[in-house]
C-alpha atoms as a PDB file:
ATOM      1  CA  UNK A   1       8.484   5.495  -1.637  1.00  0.00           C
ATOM      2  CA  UNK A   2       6.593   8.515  -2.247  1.00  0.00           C
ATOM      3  CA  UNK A   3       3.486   9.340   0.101  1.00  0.00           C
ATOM      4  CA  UNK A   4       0.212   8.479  -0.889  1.00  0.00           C
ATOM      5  CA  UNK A   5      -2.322  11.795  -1.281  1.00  0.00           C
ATOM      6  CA  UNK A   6      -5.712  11.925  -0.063  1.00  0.00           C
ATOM      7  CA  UNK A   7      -6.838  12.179  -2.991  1.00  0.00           C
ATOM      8  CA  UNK A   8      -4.671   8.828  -4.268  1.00  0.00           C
ATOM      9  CA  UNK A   9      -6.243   6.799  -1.418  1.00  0.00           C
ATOM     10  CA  UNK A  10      -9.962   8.197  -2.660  1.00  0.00           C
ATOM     11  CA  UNK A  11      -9.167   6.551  -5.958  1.00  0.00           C
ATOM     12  CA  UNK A  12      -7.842   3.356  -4.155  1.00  0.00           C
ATOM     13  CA  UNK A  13     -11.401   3.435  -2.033  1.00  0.00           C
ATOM     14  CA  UNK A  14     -13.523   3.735  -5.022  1.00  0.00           C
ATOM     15  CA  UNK A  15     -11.868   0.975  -6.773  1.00  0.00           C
ATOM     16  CA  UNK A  16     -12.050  -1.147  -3.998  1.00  0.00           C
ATOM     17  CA  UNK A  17     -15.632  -0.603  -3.568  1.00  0.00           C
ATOM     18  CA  UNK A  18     -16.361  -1.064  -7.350  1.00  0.00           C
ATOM     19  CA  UNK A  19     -14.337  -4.492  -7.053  1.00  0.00           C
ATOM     20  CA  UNK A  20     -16.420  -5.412  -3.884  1.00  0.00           C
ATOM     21  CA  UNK A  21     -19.781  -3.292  -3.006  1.00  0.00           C
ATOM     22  CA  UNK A  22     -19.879  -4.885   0.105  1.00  0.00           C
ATOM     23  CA  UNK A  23     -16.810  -2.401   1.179  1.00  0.00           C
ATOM     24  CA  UNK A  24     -19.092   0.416   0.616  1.00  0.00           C
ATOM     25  CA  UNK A  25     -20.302   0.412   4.832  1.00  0.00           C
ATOM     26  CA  UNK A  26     -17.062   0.589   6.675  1.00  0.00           C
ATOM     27  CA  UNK A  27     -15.506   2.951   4.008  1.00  0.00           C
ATOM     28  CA  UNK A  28     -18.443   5.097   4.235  1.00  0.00           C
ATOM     29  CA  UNK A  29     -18.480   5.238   8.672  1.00  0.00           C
ATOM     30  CA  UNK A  30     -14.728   5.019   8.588  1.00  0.00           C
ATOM     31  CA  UNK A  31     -11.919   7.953   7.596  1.00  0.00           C
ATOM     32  CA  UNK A  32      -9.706   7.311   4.916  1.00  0.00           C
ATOM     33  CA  UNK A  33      -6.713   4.391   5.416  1.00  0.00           C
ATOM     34  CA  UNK A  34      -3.528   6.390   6.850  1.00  0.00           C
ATOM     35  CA  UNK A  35      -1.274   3.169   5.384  1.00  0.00           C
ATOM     36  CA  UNK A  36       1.299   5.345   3.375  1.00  0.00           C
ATOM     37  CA  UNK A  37      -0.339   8.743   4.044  1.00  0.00           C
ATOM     38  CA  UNK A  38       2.617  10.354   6.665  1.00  0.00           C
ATOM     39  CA  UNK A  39       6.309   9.612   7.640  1.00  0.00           C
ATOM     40  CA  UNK A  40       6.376   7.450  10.462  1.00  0.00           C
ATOM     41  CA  UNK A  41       6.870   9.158  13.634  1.00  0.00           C
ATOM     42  CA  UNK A  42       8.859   6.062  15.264  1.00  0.00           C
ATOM     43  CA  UNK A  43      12.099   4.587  14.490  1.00  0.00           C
ATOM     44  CA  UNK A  44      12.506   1.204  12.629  1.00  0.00           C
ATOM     45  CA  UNK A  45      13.431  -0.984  15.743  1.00  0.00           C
ATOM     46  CA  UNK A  46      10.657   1.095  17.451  1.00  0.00           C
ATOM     47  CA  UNK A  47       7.518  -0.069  15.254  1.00  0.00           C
ATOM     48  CA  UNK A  48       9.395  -3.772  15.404  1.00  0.00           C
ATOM     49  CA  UNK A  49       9.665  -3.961  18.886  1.00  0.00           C
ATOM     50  CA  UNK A  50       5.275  -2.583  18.925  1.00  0.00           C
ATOM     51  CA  UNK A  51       4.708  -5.527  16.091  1.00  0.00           C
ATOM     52  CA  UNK A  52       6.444  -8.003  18.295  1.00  0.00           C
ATOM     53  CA  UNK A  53       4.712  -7.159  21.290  1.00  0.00           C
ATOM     54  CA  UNK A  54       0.876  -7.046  19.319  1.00  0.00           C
ATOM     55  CA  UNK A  55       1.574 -10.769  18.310  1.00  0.00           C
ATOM     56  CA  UNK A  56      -1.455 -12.764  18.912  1.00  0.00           C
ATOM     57  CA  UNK A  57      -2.641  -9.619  21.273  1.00  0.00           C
ATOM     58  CA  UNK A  58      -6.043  -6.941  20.326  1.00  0.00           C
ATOM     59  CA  UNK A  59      -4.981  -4.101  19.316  1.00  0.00           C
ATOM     60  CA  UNK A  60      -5.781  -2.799  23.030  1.00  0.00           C
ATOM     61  CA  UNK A  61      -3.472  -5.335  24.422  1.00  0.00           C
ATOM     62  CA  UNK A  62      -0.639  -4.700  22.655  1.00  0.00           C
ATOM     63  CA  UNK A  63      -0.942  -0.667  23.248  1.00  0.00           C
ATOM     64  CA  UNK A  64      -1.590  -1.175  26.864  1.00  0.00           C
ATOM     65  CA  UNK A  65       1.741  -3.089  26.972  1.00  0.00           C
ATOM     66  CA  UNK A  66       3.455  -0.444  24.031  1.00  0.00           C
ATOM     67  CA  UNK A  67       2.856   2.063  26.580  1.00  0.00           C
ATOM     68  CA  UNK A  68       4.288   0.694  29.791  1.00  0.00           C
ATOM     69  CA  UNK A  69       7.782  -0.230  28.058  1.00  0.00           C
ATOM     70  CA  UNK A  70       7.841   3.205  27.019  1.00  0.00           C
ATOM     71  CA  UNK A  71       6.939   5.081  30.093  1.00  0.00           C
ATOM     72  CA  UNK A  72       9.957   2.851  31.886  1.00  0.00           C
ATOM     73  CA  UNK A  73      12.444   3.871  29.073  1.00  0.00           C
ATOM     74  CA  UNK A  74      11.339   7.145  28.195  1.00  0.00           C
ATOM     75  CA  UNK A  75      12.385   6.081  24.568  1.00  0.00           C
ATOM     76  CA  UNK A  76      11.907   2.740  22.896  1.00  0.00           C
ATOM     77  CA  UNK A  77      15.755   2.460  21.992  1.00  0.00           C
ATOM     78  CA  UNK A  78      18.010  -0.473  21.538  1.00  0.00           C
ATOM     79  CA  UNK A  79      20.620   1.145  23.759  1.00  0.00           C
ATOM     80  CA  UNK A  80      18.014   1.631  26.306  1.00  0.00           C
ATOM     81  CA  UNK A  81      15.944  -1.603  25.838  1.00  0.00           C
ATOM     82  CA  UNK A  82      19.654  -3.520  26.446  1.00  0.00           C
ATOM     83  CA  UNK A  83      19.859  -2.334  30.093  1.00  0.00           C
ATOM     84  CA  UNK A  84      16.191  -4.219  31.020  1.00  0.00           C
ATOM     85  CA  UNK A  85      16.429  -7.543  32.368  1.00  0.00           C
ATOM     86  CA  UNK A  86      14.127 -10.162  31.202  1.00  0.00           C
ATOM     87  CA  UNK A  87      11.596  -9.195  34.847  1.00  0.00           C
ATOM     88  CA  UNK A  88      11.766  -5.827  33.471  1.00  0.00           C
ATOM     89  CA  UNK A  89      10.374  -7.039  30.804  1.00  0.00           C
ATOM     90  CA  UNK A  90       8.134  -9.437  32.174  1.00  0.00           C
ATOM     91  CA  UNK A  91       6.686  -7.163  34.568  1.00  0.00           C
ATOM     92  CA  UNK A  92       5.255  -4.811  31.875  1.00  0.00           C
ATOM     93  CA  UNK A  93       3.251  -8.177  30.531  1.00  0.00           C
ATOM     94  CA  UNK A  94       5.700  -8.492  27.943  1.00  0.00           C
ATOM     95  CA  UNK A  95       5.999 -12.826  27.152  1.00  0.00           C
ATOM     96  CA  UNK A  96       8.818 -15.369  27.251  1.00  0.00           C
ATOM     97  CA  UNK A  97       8.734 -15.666  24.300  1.00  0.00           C
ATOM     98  CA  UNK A  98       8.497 -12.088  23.137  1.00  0.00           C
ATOM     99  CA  UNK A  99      11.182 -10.827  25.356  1.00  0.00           C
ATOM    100  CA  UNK A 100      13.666 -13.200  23.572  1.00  0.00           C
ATOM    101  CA  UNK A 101      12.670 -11.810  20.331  1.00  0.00           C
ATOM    102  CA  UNK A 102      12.892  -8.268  21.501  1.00  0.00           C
ATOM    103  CA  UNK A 103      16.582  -8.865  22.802  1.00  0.00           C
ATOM    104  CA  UNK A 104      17.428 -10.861  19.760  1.00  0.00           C
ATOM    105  CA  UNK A 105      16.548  -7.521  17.662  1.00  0.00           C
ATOM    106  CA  UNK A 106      18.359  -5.263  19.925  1.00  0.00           C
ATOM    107  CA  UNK A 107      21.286  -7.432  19.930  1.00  0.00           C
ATOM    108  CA  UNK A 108      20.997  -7.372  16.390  1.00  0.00           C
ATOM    109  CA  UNK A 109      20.544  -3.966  15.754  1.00  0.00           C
ATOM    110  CA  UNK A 110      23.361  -2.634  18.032  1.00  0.00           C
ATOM    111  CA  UNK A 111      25.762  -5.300  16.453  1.00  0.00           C
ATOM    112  CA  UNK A 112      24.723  -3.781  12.593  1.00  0.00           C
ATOM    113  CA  UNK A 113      23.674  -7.618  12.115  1.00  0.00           C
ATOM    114  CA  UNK A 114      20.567  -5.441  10.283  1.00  0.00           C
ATOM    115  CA  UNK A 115      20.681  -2.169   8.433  1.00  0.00           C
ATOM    116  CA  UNK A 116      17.563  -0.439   8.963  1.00  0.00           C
ATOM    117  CA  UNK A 117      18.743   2.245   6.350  1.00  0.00           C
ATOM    118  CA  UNK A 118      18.689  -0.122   3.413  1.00  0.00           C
ATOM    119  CA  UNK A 119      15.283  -1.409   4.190  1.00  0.00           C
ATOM    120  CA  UNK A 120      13.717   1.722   1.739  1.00  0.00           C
ATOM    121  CA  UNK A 121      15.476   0.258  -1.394  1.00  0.00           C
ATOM    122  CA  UNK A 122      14.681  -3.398  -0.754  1.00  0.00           C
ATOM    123  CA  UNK A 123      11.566  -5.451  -1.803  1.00  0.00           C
ATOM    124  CA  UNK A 124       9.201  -7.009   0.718  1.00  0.00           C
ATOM    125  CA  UNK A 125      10.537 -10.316   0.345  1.00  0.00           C
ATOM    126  CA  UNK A 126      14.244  -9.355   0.825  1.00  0.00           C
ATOM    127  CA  UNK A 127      12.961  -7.281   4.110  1.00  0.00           C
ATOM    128  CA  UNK A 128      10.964 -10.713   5.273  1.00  0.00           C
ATOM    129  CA  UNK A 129      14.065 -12.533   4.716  1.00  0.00           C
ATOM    130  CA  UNK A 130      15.933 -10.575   6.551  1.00  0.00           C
ATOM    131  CA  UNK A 131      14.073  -9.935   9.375  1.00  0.00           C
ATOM    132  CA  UNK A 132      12.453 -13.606   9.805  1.00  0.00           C
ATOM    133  CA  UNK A 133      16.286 -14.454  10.365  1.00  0.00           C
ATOM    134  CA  UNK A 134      15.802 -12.709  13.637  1.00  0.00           C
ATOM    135  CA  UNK A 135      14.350 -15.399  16.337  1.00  0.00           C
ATOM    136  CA  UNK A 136      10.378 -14.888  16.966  1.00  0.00           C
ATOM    137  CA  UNK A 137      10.126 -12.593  13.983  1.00  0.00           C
ATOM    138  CA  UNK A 138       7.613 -14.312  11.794  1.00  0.00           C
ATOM    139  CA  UNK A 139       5.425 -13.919   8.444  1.00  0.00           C
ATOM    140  CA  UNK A 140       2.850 -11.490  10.735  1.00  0.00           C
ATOM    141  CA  UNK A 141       5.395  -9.362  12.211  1.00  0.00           C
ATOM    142  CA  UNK A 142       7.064  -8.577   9.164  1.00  0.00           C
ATOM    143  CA  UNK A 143       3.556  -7.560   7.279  1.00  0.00           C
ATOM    144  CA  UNK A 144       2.895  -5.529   9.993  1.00  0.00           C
ATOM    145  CA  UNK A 145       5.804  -3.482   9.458  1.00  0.00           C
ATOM    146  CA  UNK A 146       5.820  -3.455   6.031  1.00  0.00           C
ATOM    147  CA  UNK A 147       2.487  -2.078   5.903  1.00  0.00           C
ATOM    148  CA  UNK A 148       2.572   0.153   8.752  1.00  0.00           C
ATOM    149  CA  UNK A 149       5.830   1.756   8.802  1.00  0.00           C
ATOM    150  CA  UNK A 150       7.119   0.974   5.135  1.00  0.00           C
ATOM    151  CA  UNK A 151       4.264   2.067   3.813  1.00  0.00           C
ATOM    152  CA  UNK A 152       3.887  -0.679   1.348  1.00  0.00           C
ATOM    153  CA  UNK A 153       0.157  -1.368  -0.015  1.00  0.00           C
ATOM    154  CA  UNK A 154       0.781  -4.940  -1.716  1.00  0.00           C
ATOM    155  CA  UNK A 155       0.715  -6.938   1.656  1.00  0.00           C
ATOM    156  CA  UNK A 156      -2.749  -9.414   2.151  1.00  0.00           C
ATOM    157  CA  UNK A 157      -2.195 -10.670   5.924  1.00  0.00           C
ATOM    158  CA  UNK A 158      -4.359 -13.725   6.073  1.00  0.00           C
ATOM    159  CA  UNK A 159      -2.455 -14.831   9.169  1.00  0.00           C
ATOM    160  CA  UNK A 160      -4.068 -12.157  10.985  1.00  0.00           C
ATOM    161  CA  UNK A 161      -7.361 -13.100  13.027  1.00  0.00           C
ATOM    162  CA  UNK A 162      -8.463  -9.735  13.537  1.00  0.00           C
ATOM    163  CA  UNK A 163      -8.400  -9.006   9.866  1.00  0.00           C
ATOM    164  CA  UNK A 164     -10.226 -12.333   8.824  1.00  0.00           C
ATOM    165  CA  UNK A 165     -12.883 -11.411  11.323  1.00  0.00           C
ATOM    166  CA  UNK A 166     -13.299  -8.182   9.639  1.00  0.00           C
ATOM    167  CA  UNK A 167     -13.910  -9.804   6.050  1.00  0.00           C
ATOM    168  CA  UNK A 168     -16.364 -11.789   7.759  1.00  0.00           C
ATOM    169  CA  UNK A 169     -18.242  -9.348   9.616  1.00  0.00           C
ATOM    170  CA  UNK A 170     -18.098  -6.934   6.379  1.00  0.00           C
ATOM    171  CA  UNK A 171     -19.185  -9.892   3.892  1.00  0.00           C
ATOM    172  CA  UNK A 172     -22.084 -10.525   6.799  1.00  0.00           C
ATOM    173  CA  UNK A 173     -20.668 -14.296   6.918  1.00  0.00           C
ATOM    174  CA  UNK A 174     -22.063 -16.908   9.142  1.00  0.00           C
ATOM    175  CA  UNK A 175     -19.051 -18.962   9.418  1.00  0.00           C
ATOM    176  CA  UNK A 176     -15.257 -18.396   9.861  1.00  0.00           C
ATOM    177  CA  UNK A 177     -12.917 -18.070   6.430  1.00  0.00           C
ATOM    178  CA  UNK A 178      -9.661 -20.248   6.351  1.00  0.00           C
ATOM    179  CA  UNK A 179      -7.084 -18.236   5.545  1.00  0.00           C
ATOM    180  CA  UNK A 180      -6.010 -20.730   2.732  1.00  0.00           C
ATOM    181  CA  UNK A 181      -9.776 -19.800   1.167  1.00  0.00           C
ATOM    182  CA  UNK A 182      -8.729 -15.649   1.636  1.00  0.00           C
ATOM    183  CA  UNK A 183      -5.556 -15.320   0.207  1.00  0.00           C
ATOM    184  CA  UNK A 184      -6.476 -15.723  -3.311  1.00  0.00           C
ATOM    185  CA  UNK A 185      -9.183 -13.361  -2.831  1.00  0.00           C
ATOM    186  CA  UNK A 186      -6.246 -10.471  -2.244  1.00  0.00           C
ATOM    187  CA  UNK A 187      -5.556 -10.774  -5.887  1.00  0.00           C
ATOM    188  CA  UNK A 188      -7.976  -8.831  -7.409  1.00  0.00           C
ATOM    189  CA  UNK A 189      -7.220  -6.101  -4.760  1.00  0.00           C
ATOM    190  CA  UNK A 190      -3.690  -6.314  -6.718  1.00  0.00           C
ATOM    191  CA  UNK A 191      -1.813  -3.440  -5.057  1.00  0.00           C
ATOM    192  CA  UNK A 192      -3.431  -1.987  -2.612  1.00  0.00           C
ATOM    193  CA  UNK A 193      -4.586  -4.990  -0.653  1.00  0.00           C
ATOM    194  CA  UNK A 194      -3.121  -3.377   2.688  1.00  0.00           C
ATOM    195  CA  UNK A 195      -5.898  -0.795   2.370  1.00  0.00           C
ATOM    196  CA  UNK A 196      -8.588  -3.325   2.538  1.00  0.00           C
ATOM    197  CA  UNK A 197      -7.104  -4.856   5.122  1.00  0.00           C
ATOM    198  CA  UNK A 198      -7.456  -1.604   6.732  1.00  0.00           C
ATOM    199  CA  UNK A 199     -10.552  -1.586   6.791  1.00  0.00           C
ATOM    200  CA  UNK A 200     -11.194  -5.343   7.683  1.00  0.00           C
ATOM    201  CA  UNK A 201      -8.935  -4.257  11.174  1.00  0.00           C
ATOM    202  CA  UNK A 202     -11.468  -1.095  11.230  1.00  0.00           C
ATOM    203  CA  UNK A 203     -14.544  -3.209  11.358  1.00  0.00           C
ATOM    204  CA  UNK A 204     -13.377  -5.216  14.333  1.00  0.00           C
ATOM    205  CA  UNK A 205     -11.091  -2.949  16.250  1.00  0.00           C
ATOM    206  CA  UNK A 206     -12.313   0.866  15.565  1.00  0.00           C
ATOM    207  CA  UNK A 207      -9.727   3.527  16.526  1.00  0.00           C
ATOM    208  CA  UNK A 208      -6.035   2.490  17.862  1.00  0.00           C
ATOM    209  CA  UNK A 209      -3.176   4.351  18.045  1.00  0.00           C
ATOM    210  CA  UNK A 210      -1.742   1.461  15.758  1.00  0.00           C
ATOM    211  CA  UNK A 211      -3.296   3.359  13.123  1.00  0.00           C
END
């Protein structure tokens, strides 16, 4: 999909804040969402392997960790990522359970089980289907990617705490928002729902090399 100008994303901020004033703040303190605005520097199985290891992690976390698997392969490969045993991976304060799913996508990924070079032609859903088929690859992961390294501006990820505590901080709330009661809320955001989730993340977890 074709990148999104500066000037594109000013129109998407100004119509988010005339949907909801109480956007107004964080847009104001905070540069303009990047979702969409540059080719992604990292490989497919690269920003995969970052989602699974941010699951249910701060954004600190999961870049501390990011880091440390890539300063012990040099490159976040699935060639490479194949010759670490699981204490490799454990060591770096990678999970049980994430180290399965990481060598469940690398298996899959050197096997052609997935095609990465499709994923530009296909819709979210066919991408989620897809990649959920892949063990510890859930709903959150996939959004994640979609949004971050696809690009795509239509995703409204409830699931994630860190975004829900941004709503609430932003709306001034005084108690915590089900996720059931958000999700309808993303659809007058229709389309560009991953830039206000943006800045929900922004609100809570300031700068990251996530974004």
């Amino acid at each position: 999909m074709p990148l999104t100008t500066e000037a594109e994303m000013k129109r998407y901020v100004r119509a988010i804040v005339k949907i909801d004033p109480k956007f107004k703040e964080i847009m104001a303190s905070s540069p303009l969402c990047t979702i969409n605005r540059k080719r992604p520097k990292k490989t497919h199985y690269e920003t995969l392997v970052g989602s699974i290891i941010s699951q249910q992690l701060s954004v600190k976390a999961a870049d501390t960790i990011y880091a440390r698997l890539e300063e012990r392969v040099l490159h976040i490969a699935p060639e490479n990522i194949s010759q670490l045993a699981i204490t490799d991976l454990r060591s770096l304060g990678v999970s049980g359970a994430k180290v399965r799913a990481i060598q469940d996508l690398t298996d899959a990924t050197l096997s052609g089980a997935i095609e990465f070079k499709k994923f530009g032609k296909l819709s979210n859903e066919k991408i989620s289907e897809e990649l959920t088929a892949i063990w510890g690859i859930g709903r959150w992961t996939v959004e994640m990617f979609l949004m971050f390294h696809l690009g795509r501006l239509d995703l409204w990820p409830v699931g994630d705490l860190a975004m829900r505590r941004g709503w609430e901080k932003i709306h001034r709330l005084k108690t915590q928002i089900d996720p059931k009661k958000l999700d309808p809320i993303g659809d007058k955001f229709q389309g560009m729902q991953s830039i206000v989730a943006w800045y929900c993340w922004r609100a809570t977890e300031g700068e990251s090399s996530s974004w």
